[in-house]
C-alpha atoms as a PDB file:
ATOM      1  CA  UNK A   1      48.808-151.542  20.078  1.00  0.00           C
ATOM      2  CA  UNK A   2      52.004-153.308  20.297  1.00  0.00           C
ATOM      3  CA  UNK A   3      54.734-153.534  17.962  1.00  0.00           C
ATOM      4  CA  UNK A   4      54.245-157.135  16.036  1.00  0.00           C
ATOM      5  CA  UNK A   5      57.251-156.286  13.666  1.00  0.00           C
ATOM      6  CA  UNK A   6      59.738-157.749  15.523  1.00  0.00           C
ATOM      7  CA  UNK A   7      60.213-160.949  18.085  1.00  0.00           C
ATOM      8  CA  UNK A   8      58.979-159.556  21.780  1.00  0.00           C
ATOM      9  CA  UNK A   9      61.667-158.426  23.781  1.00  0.00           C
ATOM     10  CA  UNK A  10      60.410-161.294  26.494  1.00  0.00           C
ATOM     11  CA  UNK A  11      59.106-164.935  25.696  1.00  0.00           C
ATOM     12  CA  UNK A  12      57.658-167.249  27.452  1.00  0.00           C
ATOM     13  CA  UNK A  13      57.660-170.627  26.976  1.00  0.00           C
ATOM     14  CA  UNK A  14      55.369-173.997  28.839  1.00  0.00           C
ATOM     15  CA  UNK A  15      57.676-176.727  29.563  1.00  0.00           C
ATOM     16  CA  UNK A  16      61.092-177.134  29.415  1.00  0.00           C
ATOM     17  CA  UNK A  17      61.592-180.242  28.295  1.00  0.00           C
ATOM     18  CA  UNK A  18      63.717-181.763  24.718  1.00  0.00           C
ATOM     19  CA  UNK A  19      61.221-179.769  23.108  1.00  0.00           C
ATOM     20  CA  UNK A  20      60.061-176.582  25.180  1.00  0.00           C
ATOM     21  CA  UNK A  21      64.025-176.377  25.907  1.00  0.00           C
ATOM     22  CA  UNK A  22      64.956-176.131  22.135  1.00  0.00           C
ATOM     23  CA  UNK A  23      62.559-173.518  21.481  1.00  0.00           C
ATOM     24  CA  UNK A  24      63.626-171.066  24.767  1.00  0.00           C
ATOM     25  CA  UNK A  25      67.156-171.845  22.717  1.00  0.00           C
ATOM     26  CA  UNK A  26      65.661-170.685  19.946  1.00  0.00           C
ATOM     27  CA  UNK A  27      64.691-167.270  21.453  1.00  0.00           C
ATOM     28  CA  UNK A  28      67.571-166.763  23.554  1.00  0.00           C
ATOM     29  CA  UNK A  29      69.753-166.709  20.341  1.00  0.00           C
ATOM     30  CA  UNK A  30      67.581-164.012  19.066  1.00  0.00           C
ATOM     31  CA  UNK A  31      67.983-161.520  21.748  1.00  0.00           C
ATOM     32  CA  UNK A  32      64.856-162.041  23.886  1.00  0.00           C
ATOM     33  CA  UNK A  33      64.451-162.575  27.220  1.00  0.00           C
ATOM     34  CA  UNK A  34      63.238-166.181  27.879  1.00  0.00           C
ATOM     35  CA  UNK A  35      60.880-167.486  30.396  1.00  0.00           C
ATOM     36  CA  UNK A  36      60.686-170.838  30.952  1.00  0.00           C
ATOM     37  CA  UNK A  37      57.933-172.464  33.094  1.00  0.00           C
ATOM     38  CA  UNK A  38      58.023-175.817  34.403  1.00  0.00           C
ATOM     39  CA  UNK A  39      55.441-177.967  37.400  1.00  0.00           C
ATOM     40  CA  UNK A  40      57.925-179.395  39.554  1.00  0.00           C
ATOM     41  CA  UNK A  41      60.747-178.031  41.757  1.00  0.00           C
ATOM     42  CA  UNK A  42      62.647-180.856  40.398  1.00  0.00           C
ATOM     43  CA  UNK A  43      62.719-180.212  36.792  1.00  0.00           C
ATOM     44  CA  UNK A  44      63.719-176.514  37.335  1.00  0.00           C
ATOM     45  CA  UNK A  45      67.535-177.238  37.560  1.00  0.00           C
ATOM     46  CA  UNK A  46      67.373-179.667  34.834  1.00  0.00           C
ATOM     47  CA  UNK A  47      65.598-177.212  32.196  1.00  0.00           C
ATOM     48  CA  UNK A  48      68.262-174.545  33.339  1.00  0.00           C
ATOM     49  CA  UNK A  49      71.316-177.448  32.368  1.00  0.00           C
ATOM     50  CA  UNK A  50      69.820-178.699  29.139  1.00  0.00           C
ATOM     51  CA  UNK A  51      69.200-175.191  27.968  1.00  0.00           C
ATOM     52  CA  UNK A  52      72.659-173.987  28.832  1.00  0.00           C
ATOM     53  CA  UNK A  53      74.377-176.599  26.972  1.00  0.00           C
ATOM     54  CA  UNK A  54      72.439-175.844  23.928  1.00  0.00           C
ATOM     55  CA  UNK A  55      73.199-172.600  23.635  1.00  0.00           C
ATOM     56  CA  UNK A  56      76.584-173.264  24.578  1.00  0.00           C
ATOM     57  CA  UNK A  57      77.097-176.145  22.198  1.00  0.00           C
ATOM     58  CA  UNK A  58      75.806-173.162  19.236  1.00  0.00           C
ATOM     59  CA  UNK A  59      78.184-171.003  20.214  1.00  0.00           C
ATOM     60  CA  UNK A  60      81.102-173.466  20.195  1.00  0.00           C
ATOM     61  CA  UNK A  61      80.004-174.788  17.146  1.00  0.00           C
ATOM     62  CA  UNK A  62      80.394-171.013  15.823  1.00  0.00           C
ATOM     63  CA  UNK A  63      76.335-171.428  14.458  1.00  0.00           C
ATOM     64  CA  UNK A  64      75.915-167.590  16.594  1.00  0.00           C
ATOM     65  CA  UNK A  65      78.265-165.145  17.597  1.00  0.00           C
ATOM     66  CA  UNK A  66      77.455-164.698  20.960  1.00  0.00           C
ATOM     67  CA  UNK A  67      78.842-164.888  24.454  1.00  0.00           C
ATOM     68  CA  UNK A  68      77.541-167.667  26.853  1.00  0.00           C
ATOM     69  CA  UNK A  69      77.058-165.484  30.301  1.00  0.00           C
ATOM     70  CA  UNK A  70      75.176-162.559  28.160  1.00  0.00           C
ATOM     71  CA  UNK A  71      72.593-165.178  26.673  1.00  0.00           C
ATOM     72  CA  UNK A  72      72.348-167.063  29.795  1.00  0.00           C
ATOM     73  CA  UNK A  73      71.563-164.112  31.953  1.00  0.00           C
ATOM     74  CA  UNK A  74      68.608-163.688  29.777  1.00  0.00           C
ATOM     75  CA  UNK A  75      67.071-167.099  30.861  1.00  0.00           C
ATOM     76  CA  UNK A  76      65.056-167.989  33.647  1.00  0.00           C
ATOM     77  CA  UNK A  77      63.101-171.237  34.545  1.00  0.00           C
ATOM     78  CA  UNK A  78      60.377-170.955  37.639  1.00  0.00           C
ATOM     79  CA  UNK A  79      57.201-172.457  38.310  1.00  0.00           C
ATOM     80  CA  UNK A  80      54.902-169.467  38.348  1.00  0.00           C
ATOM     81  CA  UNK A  81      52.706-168.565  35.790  1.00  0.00           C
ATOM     82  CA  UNK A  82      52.621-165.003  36.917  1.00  0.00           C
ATOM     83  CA  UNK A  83      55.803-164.311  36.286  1.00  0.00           C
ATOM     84  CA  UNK A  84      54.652-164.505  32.100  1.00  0.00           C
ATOM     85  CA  UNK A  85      52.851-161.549  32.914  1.00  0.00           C
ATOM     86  CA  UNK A  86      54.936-159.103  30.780  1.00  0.00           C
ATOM     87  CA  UNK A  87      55.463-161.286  28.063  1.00  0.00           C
ATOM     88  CA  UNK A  88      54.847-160.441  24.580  1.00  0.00           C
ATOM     89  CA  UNK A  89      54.570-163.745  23.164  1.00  0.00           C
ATOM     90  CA  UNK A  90      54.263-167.283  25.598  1.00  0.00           C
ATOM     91  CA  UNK A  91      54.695-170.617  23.175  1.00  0.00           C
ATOM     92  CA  UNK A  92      53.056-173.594  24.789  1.00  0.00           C
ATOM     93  CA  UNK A  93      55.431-176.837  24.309  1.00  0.00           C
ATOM     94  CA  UNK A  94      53.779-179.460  26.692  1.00  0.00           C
ATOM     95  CA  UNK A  95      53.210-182.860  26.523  1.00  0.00           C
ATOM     96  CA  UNK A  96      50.894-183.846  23.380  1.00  0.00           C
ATOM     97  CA  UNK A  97      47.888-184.252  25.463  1.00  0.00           C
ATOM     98  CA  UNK A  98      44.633-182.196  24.825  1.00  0.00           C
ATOM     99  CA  UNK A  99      44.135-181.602  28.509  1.00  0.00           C
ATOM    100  CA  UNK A 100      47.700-180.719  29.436  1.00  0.00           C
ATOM    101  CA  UNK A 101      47.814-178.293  26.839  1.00  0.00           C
ATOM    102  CA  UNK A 102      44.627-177.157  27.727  1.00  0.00           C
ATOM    103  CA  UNK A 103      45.296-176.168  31.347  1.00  0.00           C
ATOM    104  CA  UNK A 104      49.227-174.732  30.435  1.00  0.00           C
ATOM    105  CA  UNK A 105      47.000-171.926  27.784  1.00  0.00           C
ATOM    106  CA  UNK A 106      44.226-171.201  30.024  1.00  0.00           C
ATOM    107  CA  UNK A 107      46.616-170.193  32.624  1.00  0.00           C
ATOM    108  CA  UNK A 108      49.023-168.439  30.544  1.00  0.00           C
ATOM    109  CA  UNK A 109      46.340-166.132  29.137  1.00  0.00           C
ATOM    110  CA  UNK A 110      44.629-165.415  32.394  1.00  0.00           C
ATOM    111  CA  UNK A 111      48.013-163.511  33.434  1.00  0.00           C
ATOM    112  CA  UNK A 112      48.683-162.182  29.502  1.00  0.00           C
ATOM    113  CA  UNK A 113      48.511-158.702  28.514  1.00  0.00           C
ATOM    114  CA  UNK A 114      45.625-158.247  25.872  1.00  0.00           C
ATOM    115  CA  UNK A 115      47.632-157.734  23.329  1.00  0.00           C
ATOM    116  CA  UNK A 116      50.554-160.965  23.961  1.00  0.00           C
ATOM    117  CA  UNK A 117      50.702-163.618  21.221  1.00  0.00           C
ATOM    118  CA  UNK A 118      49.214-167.047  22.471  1.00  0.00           C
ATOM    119  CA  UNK A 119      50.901-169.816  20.856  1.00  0.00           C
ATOM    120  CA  UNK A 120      50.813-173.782  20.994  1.00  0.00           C
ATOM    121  CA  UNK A 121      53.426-175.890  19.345  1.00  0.00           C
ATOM    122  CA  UNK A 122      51.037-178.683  19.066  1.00  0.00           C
ATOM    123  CA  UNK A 123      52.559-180.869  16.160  1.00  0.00           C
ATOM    124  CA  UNK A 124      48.475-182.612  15.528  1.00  0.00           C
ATOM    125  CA  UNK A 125      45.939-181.254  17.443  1.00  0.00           C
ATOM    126  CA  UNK A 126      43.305-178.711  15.861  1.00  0.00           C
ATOM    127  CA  UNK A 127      43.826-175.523  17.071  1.00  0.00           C
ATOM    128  CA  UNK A 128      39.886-174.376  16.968  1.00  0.00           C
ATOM    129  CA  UNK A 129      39.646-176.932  20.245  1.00  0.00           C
ATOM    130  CA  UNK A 130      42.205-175.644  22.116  1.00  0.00           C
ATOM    131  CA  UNK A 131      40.993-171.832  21.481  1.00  0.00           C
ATOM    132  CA  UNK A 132      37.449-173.016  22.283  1.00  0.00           C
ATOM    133  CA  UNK A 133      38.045-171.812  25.777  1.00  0.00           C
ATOM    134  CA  UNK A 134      40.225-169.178  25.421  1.00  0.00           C
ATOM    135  CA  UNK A 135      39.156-165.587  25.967  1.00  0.00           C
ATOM    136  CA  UNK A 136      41.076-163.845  23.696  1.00  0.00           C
ATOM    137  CA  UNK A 137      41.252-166.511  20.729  1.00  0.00           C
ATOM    138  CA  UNK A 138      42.080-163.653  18.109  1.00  0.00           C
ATOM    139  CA  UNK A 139      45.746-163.865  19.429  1.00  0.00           C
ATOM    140  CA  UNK A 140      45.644-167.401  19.699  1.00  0.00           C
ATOM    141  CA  UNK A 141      47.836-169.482  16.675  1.00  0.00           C
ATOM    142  CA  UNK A 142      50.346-172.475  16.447  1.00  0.00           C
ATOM    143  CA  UNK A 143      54.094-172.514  16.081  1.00  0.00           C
ATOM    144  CA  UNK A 144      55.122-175.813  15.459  1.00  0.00           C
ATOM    145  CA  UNK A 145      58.745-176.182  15.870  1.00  0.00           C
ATOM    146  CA  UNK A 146      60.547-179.457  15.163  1.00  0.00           C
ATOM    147  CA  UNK A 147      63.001-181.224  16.519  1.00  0.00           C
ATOM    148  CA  UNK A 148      66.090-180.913  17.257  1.00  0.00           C
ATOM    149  CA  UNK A 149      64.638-177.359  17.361  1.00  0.00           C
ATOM    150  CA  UNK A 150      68.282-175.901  16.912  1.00  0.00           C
ATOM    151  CA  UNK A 151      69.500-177.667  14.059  1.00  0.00           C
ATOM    152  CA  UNK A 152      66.149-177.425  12.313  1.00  0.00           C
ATOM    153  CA  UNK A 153      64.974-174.712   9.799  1.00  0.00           C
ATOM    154  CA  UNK A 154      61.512-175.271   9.276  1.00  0.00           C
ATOM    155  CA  UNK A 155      58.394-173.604  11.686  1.00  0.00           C
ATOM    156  CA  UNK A 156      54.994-174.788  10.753  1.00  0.00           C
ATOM    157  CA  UNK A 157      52.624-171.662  11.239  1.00  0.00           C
ATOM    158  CA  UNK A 158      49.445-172.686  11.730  1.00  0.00           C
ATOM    159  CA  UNK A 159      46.646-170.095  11.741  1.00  0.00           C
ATOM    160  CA  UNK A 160      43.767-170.773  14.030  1.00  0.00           C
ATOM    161  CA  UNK A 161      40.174-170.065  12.752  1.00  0.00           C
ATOM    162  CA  UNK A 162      39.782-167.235  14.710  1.00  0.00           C
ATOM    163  CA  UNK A 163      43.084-165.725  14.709  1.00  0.00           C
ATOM    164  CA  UNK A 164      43.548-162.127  13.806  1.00  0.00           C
ATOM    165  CA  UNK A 165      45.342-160.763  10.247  1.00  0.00           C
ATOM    166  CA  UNK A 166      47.568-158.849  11.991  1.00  0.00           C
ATOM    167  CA  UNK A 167      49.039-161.809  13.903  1.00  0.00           C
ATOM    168  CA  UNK A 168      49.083-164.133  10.885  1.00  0.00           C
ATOM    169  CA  UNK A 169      51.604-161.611   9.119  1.00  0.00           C
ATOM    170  CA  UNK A 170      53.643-161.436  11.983  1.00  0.00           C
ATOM    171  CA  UNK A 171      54.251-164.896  12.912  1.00  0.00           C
ATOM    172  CA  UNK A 172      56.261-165.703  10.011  1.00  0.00           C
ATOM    173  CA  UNK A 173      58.333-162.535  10.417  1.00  0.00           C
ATOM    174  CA  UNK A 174      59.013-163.893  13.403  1.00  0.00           C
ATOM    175  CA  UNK A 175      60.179-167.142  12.185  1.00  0.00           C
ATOM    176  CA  UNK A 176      62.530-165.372  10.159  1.00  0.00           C
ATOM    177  CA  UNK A 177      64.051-163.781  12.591  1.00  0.00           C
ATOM    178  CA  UNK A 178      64.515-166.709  14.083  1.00  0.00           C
ATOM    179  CA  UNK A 179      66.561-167.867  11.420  1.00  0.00           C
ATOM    180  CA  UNK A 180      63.970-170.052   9.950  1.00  0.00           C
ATOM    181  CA  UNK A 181      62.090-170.917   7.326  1.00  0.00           C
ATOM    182  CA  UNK A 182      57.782-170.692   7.667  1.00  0.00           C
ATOM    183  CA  UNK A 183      55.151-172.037   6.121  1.00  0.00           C
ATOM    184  CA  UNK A 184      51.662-171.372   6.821  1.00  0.00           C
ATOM    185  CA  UNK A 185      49.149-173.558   6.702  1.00  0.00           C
ATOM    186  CA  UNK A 186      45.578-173.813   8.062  1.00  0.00           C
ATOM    187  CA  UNK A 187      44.183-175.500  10.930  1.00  0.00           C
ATOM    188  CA  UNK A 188      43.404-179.430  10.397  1.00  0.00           C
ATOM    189  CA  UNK A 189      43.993-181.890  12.566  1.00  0.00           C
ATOM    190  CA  UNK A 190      47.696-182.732  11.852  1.00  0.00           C
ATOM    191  CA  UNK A 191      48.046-179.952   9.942  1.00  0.00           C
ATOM    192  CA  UNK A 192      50.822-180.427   6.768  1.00  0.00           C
ATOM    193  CA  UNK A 193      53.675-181.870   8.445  1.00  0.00           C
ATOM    194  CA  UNK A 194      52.599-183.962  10.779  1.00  0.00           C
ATOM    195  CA  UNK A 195      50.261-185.321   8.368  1.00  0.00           C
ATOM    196  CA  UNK A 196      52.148-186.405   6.025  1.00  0.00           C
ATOM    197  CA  UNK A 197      55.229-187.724   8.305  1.00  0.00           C
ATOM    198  CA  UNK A 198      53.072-189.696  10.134  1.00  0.00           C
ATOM    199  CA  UNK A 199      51.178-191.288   7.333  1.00  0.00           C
ATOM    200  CA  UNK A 200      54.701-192.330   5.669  1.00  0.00           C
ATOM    201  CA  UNK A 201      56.146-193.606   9.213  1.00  0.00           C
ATOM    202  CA  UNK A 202      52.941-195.348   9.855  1.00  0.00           C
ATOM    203  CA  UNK A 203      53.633-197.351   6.198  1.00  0.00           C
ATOM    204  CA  UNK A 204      57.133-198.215   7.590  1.00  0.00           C
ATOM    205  CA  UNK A 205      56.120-199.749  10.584  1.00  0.00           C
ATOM    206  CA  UNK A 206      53.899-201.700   8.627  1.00  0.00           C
ATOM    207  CA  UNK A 207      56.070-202.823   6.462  1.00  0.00           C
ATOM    208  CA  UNK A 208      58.961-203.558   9.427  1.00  0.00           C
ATOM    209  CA  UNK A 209      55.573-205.033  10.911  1.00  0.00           C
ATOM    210  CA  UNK A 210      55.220-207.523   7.813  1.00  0.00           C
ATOM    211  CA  UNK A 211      58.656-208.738   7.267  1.00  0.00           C
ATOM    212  CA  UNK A 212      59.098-206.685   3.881  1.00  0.00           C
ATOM    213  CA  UNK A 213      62.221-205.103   5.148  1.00  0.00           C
ATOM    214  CA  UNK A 214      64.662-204.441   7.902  1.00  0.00           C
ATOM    215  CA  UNK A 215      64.395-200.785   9.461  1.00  0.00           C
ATOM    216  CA  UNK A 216      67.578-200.251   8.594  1.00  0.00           C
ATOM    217  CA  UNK A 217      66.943-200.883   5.158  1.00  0.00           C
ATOM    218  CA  UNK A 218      63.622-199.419   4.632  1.00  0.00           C
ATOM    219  CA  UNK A 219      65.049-195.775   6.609  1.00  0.00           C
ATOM    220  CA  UNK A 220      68.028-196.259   3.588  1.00  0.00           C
ATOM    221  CA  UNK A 221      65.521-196.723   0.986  1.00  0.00           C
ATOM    222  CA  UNK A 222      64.117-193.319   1.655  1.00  0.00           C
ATOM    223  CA  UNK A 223      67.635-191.084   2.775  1.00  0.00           C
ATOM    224  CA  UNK A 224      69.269-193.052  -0.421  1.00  0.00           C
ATOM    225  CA  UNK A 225      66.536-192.772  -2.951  1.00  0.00           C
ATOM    226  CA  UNK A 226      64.439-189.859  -2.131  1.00  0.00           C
ATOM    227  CA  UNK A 227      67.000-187.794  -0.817  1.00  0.00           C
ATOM    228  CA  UNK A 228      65.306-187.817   2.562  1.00  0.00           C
ATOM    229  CA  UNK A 229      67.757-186.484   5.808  1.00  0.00           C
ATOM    230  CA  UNK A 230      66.585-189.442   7.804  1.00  0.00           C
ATOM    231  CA  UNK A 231      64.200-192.178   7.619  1.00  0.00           C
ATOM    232  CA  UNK A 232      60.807-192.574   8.761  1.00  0.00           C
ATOM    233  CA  UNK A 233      62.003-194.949  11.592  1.00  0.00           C
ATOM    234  CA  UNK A 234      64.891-193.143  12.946  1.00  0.00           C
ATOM    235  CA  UNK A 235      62.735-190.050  12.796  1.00  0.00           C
ATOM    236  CA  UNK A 236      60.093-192.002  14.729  1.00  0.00           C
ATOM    237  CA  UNK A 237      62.981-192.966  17.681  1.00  0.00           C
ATOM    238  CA  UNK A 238      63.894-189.183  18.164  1.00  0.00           C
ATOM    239  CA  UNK A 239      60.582-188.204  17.705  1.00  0.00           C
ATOM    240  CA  UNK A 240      59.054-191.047  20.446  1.00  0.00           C
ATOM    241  CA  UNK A 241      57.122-194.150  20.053  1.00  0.00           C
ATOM    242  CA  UNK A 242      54.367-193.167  22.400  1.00  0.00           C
ATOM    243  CA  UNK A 243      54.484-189.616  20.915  1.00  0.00           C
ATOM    244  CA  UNK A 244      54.507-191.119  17.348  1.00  0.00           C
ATOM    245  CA  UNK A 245      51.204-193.601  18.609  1.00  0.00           C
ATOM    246  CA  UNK A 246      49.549-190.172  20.402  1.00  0.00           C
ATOM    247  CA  UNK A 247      49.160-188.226  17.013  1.00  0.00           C
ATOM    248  CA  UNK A 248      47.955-191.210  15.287  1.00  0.00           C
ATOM    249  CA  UNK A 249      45.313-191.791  17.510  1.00  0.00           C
ATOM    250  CA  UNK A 250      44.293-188.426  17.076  1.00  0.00           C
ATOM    251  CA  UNK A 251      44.485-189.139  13.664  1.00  0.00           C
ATOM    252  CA  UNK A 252      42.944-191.862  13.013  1.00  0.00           C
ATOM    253  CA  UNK A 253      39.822-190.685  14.913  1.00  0.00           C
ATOM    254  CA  UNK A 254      39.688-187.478  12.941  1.00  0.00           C
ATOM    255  CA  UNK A 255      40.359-188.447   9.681  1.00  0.00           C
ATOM    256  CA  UNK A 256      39.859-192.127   9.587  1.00  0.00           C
ATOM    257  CA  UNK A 257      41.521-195.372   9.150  1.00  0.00           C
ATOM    258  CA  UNK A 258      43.948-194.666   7.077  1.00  0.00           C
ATOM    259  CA  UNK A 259      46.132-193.456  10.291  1.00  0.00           C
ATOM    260  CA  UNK A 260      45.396-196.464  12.910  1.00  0.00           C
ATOM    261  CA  UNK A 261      48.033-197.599  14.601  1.00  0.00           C
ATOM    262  CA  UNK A 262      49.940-200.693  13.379  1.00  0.00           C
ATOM    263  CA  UNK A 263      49.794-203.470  16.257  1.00  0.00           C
ATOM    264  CA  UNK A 264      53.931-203.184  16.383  1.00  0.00           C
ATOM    265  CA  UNK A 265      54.276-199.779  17.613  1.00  0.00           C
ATOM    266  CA  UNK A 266      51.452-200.321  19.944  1.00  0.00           C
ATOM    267  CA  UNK A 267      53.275-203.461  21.464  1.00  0.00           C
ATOM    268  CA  UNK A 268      56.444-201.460  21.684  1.00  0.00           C
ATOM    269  CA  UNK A 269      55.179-198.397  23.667  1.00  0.00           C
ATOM    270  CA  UNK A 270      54.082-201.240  26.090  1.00  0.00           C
ATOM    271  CA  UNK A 271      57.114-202.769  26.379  1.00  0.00           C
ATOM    272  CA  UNK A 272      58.680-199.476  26.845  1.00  0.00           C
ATOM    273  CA  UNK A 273      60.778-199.032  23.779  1.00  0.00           C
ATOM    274  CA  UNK A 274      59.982-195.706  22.828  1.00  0.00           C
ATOM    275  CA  UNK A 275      63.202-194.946  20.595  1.00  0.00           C
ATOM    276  CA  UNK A 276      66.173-192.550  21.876  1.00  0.00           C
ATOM    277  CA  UNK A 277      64.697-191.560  25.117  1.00  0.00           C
ATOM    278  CA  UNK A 278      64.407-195.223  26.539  1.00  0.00           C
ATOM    279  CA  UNK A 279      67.591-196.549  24.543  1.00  0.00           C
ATOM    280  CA  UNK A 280      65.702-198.865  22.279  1.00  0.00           C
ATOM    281  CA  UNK A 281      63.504-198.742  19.550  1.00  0.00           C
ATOM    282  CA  UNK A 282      63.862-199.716  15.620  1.00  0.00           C
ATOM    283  CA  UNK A 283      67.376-198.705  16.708  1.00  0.00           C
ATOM    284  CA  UNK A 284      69.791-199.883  19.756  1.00  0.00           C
ATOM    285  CA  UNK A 285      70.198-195.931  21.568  1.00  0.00           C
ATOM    286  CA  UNK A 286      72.210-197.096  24.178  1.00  0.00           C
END
C-alpha cells in the first residue's frame, strides 16, 4: 500500500500549457519530481521555458527559498506517456474538452501503478463521466487548481463517486502541502467554483451586453463593493473567452438555462477576442 501521507516523490502532469505549467510549478516547489507531458515536439521547449521562469520568478520574488538549478533538475517535459510509469500521482490539465481529457486519463492509467492517484483538473466537467471508462476509478478524483496557479491559494477537491476514503483524506493533505488552501466538494457538473463564477460572469456580460454599464465599471462595482480581487470580466480575459463559453455550454445543458451563453461572448470568441491570450477582450491586453 503506498504511503498517501505525503505529496509523491514524482508527479506527473498532462499538458504543459498556462495551466498544466502552473501546476508542475506547483509541485516542483514542493520537492517532487515533475513530469510533464506534452503532444508535439514543438511545445516541449516551450513548456520547459514557461516553467523555468515561474519558478524562477518565485524564487526572486523570495515566495520559496530555493535554488533555481536544484528545482529545475527535477523537471522534465517529453512526449511519452510511459515515462509516468513510476509516478505516484499524474494531474490531468488539458484542454477543457471531454474527449481530450478523455484520451490524456485513459492513457495515463494504462501505464499507472495500481496504487497512483488519477487526477483531472477539470474546472466543470462531472467527474463520474470521465471515470466511466477508467479501470481503476477508486483512485480517480479532481484537483482543480486555478489560475495563476502560483499566486493562487485555493484547490477545489472534488471527490468522484467512486473514489476511495483513503484518497479523499489525502488529497487535501496534499493541498496543504502545497501551500494551499482545500475545499472539498462533491461531484456536479461545475462543481462550487466554477459554478458560481460562471453564473456571476455570465450576469456581467449581460449586463456589458445591454448597455447597463461599462466593463470597467461593472468589474469596479464588484472589487470596490464586495471586496472581490478582480472582476468578473477581467477574470473572464485571463481565464479565456472560448474557455469561459466551453463551461457554459456544459452548463447550460446540464443544469439548464440559467447558464446559456449571452450572444456577446459568443460573437467575441468568433471574432477572436478571447481576453489576455489574443490581446483583446473586455480589456485592451496588448
Amino acid at each position: 500500500m503506498s504511503d498517501l501521507t505525503k505529496i509523491p516523490d514524482h508527479v506527473g502532469v498532462i499538458g504543459g500549457g498556462r495551466m498544466g505549467g502552473g501546476i508542475a510549478h506547483a509541485f516542483l516547489m514542493a520537492g517532487s519530481q515533475v513530469t510533464v507531458i506534452e503532444r508535439e515536439p514543438i511545445a516541449l521547449q516551450a513548456a520547459v521555458e514557461r516553467i523555468e521562469r515561474s519558478v524562477a520568478k518565485s524564487i526572486e520574488l523570495g515566495a520559496v527559498d530555493a535554488n533555481l538549478d536544484e528545482v529545475t533538475q527535477r523537471l522534465q517535459v517529453v512526449l511519452d506517456y510511459d515515462q509516468l510509469r513510476d509516478c505516484g500521482l499524474v494531474v490531468e490539465a488539458v484542454f477543457e474538452d471531454f474527449d481530450v481529457k478523455i484520451e490524456a486519463l485513459t492513457e495515463a492509467e494504462a501505464v499507472l501503478g495500481d496504487q497512483a492517484v488519477l487526477a483531472s483538473n477539470t474546472s466543470s466537467i462531472a467527474l463520474a463521466d470521465l471515470a466511466e471508462p477508467l479501470k481503476r476509478p477508486e483512485r480517480f478524483l479532481g484537483l482543480h487548481f486555478f489560475n495563476p496557479v502560483p499566486a493562487s491559494k485555493l484547490i477545489e477537491v472534488v471527490v468522484a463517486p467512486k473514489t476511495r476514503q483513503d484518497v479523499v483524506e489525502a488529497a487535501p493533505r496534499w493541498v496543504e502541502q502545497l501551500a494551499k488552501t482545500p475545499v472539498v466538494v462533491k461531484d456536479s457538473p461545475g462543481f462550487a467554483s466554477s459554478r458560481l463564477g460562471v453564473a456571476i460572469a455570465l450576469e456581467a456580460i449581460r449586463m456589458v451586453e445591454e448597455g447597463v454599464a461599462s466593463a470597467q465599471d461593472i468589474d469596479a462595482a464588484m472589487e470596490l463593493g464586495y471586496r472581490h480581487p478582480q472582476g468578473p470580466l477581467k477574470t473572464t480575459d485571463i481565464v479565456g473567452l472560448d474557455v469561459r463559453l466551453g463551461i457554459a455550454e456544459y452548463l447550460s445543458e446540464h443544469l439548464g438555462e440559467r447558464f446559456a451563453p449571452p450572444l456577446l461572448l459568443r460573437e467575441m470568441v468568433e471574432r477572436g477576442e478571447l481576453g489576455r491570450k489574443s490581446g483583446k477582450g473586455f480589456y485592451d491586453w496588448t
